[in-house]
PDB file of N, CA and C in Angstrom:
ATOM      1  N   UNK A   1    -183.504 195.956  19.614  1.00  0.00           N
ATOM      2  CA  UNK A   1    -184.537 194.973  19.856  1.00  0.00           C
ATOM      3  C   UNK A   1    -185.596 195.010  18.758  1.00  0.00           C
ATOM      4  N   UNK A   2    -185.861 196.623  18.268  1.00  0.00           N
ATOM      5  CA  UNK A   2    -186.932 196.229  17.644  1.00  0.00           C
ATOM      6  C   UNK A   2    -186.478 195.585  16.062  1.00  0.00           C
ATOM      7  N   UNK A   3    -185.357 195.876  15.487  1.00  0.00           N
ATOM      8  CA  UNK A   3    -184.558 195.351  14.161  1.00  0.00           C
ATOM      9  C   UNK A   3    -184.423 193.485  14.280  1.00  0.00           C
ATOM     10  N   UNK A   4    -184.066 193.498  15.611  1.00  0.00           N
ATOM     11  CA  UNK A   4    -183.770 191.882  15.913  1.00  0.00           C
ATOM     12  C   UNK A   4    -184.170 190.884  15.440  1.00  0.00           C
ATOM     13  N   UNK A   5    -185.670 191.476  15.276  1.00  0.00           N
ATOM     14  CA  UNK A   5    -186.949 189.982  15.092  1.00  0.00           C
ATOM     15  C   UNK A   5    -186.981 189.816  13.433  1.00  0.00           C
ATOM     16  N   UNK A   6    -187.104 191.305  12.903  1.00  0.00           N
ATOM     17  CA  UNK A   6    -186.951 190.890  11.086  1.00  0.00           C
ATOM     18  C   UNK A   6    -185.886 190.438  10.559  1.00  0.00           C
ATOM     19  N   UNK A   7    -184.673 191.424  11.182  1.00  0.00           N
ATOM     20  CA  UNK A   7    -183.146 191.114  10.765  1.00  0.00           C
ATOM     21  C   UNK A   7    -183.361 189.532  11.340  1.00  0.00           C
ATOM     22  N   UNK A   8    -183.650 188.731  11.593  1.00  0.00           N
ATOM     23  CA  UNK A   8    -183.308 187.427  11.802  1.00  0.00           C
ATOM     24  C   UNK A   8    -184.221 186.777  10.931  1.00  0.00           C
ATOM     25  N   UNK A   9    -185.075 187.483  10.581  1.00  0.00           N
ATOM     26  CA  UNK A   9    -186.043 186.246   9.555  1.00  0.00           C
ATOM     27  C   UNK A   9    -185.164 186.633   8.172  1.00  0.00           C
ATOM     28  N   UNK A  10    -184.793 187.499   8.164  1.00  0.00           N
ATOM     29  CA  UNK A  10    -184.025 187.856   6.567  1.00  0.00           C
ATOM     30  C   UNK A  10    -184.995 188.935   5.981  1.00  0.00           C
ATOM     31  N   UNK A  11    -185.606 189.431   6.917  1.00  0.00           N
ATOM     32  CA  UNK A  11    -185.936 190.799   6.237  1.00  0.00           C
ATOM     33  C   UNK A  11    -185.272 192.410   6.079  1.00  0.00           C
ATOM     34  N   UNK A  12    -185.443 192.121   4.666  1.00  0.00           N
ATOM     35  CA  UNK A  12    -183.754 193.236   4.592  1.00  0.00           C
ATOM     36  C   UNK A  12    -184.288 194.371   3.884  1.00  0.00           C
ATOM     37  N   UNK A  13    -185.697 194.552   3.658  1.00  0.00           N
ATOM     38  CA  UNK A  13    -186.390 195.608   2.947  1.00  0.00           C
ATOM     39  C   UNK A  13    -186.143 197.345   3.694  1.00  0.00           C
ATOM     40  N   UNK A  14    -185.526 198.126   2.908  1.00  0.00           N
ATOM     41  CA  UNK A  14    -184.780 199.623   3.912  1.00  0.00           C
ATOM     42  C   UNK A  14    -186.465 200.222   4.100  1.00  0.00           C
ATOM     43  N   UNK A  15    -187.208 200.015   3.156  1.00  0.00           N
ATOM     44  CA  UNK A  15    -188.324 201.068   3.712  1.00  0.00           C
ATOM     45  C   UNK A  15    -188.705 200.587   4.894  1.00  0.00           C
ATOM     46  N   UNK A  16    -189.198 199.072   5.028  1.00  0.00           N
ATOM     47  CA  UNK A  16    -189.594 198.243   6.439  1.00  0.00           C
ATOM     48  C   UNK A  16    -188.391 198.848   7.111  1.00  0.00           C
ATOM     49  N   UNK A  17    -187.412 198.380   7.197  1.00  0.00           N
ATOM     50  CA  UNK A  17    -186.299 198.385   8.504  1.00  0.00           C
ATOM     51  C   UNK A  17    -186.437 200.212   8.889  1.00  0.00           C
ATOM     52  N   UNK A  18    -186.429 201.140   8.036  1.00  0.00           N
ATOM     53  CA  UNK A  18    -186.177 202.757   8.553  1.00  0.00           C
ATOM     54  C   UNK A  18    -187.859 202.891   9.228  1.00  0.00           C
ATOM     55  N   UNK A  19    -189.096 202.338   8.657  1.00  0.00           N
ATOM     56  CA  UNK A  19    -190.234 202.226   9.177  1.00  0.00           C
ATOM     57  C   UNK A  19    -190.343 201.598  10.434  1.00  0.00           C
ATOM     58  N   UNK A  20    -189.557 200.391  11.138  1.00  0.00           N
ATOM     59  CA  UNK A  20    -189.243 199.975  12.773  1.00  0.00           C
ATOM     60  C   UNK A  20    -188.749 200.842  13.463  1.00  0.00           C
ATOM     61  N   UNK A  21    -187.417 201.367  12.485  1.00  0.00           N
ATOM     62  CA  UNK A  21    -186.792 201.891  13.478  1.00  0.00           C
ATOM     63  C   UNK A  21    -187.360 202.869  13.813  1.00  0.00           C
ATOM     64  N   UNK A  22    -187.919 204.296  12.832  1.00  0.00           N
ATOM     65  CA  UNK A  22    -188.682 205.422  13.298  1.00  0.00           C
ATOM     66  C   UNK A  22    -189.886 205.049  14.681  1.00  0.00           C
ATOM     67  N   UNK A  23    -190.371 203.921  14.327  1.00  0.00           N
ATOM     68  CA  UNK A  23    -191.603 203.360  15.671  1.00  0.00           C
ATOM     69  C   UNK A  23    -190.718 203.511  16.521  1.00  0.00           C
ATOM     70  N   UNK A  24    -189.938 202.739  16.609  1.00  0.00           N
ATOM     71  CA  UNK A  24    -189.248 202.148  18.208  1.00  0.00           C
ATOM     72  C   UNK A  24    -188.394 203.283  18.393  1.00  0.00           C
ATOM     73  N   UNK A  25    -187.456 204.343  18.083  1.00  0.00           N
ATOM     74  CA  UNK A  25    -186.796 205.493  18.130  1.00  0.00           C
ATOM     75  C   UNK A  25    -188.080 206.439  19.255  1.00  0.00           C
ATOM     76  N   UNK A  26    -188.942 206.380  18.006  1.00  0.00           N
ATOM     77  CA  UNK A  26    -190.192 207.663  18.632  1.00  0.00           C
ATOM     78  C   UNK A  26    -191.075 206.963  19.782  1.00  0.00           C
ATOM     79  N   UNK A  27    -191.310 206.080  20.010  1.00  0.00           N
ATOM     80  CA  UNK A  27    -191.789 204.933  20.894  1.00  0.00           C
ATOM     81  C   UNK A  27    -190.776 205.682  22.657  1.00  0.00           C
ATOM     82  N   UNK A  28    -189.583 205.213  22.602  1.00  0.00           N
ATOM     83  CA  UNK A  28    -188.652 205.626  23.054  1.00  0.00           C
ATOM     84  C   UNK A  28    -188.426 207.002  23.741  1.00  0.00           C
ATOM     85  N   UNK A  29    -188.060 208.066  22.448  1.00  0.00           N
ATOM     86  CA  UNK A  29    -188.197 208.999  22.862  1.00  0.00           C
ATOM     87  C   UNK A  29    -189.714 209.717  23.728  1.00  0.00           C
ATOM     88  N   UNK A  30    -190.813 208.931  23.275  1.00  0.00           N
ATOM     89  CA  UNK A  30    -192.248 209.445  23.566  1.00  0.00           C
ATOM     90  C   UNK A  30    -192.154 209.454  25.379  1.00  0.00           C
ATOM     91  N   UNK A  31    -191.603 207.903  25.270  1.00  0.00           N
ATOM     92  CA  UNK A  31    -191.402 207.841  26.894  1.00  0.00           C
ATOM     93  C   UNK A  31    -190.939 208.417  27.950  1.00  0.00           C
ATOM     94  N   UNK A  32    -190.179 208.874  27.468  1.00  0.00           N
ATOM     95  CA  UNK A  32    -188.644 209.448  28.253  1.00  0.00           C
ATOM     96  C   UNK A  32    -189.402 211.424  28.403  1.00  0.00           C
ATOM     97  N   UNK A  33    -189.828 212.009  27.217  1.00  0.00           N
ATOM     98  CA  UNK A  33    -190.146 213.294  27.346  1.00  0.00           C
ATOM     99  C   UNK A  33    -191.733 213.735  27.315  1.00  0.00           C
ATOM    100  N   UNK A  34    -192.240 212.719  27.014  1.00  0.00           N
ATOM    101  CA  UNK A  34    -193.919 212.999  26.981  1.00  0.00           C
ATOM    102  C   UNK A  34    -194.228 213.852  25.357  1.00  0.00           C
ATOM    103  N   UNK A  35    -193.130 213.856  24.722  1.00  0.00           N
ATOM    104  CA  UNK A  35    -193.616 214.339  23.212  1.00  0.00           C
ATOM    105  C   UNK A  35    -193.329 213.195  22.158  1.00  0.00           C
ATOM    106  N   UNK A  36    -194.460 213.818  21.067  1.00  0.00           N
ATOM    107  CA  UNK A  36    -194.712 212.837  19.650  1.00  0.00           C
ATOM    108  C   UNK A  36    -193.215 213.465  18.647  1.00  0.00           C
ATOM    109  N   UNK A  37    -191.777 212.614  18.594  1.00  0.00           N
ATOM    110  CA  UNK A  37    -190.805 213.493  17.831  1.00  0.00           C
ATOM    111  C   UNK A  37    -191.195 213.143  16.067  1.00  0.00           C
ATOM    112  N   UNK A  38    -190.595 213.552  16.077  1.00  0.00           N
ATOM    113  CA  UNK A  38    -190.321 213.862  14.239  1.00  0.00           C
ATOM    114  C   UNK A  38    -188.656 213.256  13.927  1.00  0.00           C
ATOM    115  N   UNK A  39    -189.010 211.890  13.693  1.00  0.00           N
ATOM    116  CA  UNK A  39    -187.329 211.359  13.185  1.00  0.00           C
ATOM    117  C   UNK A  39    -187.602 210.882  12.204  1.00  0.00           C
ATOM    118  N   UNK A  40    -186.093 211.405  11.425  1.00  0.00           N
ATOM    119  CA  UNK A  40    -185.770 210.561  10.077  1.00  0.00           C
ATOM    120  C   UNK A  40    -184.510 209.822  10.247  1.00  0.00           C
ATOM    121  N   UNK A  41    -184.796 208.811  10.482  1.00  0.00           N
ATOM    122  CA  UNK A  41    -183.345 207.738  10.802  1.00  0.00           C
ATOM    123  C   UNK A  41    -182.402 207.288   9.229  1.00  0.00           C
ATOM    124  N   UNK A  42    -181.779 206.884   9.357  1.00  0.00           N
ATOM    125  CA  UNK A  42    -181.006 206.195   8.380  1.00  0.00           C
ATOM    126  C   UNK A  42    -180.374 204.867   8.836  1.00  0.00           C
ATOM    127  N   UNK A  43    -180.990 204.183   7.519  1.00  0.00           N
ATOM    128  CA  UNK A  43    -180.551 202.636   8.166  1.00  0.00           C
ATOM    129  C   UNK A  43    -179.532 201.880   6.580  1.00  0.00           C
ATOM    130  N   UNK A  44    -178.719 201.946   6.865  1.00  0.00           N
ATOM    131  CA  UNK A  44    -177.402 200.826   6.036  1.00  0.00           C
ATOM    132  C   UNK A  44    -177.955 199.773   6.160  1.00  0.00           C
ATOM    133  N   UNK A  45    -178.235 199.159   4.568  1.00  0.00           N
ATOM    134  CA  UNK A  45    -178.455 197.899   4.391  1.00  0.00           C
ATOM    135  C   UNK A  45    -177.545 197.259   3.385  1.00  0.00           C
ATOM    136  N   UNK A  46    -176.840 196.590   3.724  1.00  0.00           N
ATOM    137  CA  UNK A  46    -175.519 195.795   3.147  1.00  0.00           C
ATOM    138  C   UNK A  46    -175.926 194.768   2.557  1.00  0.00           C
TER     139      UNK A  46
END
């Protein structure tokens, strides 16, 4: 969901897209365990 909204405008920039995803990953995880994590995602941009 959170990739959805740029990936559709044509935003294909890896620092932006690994910068959503780390929000919404840690966003996520914050919820679920009550801690601030530490992720480094990897995002394929074709």
């Amino acid at each position: 969901e959170a990739l959805a909204g740029p990936l559709a405008e044509g935003n294909c920039d890896p620092h932006e897209l690994g910068r959503l995803t780390r929000r919404a990953t840690g966003r996520l995880v914050s919820r679920r365990t009550g801690r601030k994590p530490t992720l480094v995602p990897v995002v394929e941009v074709r």
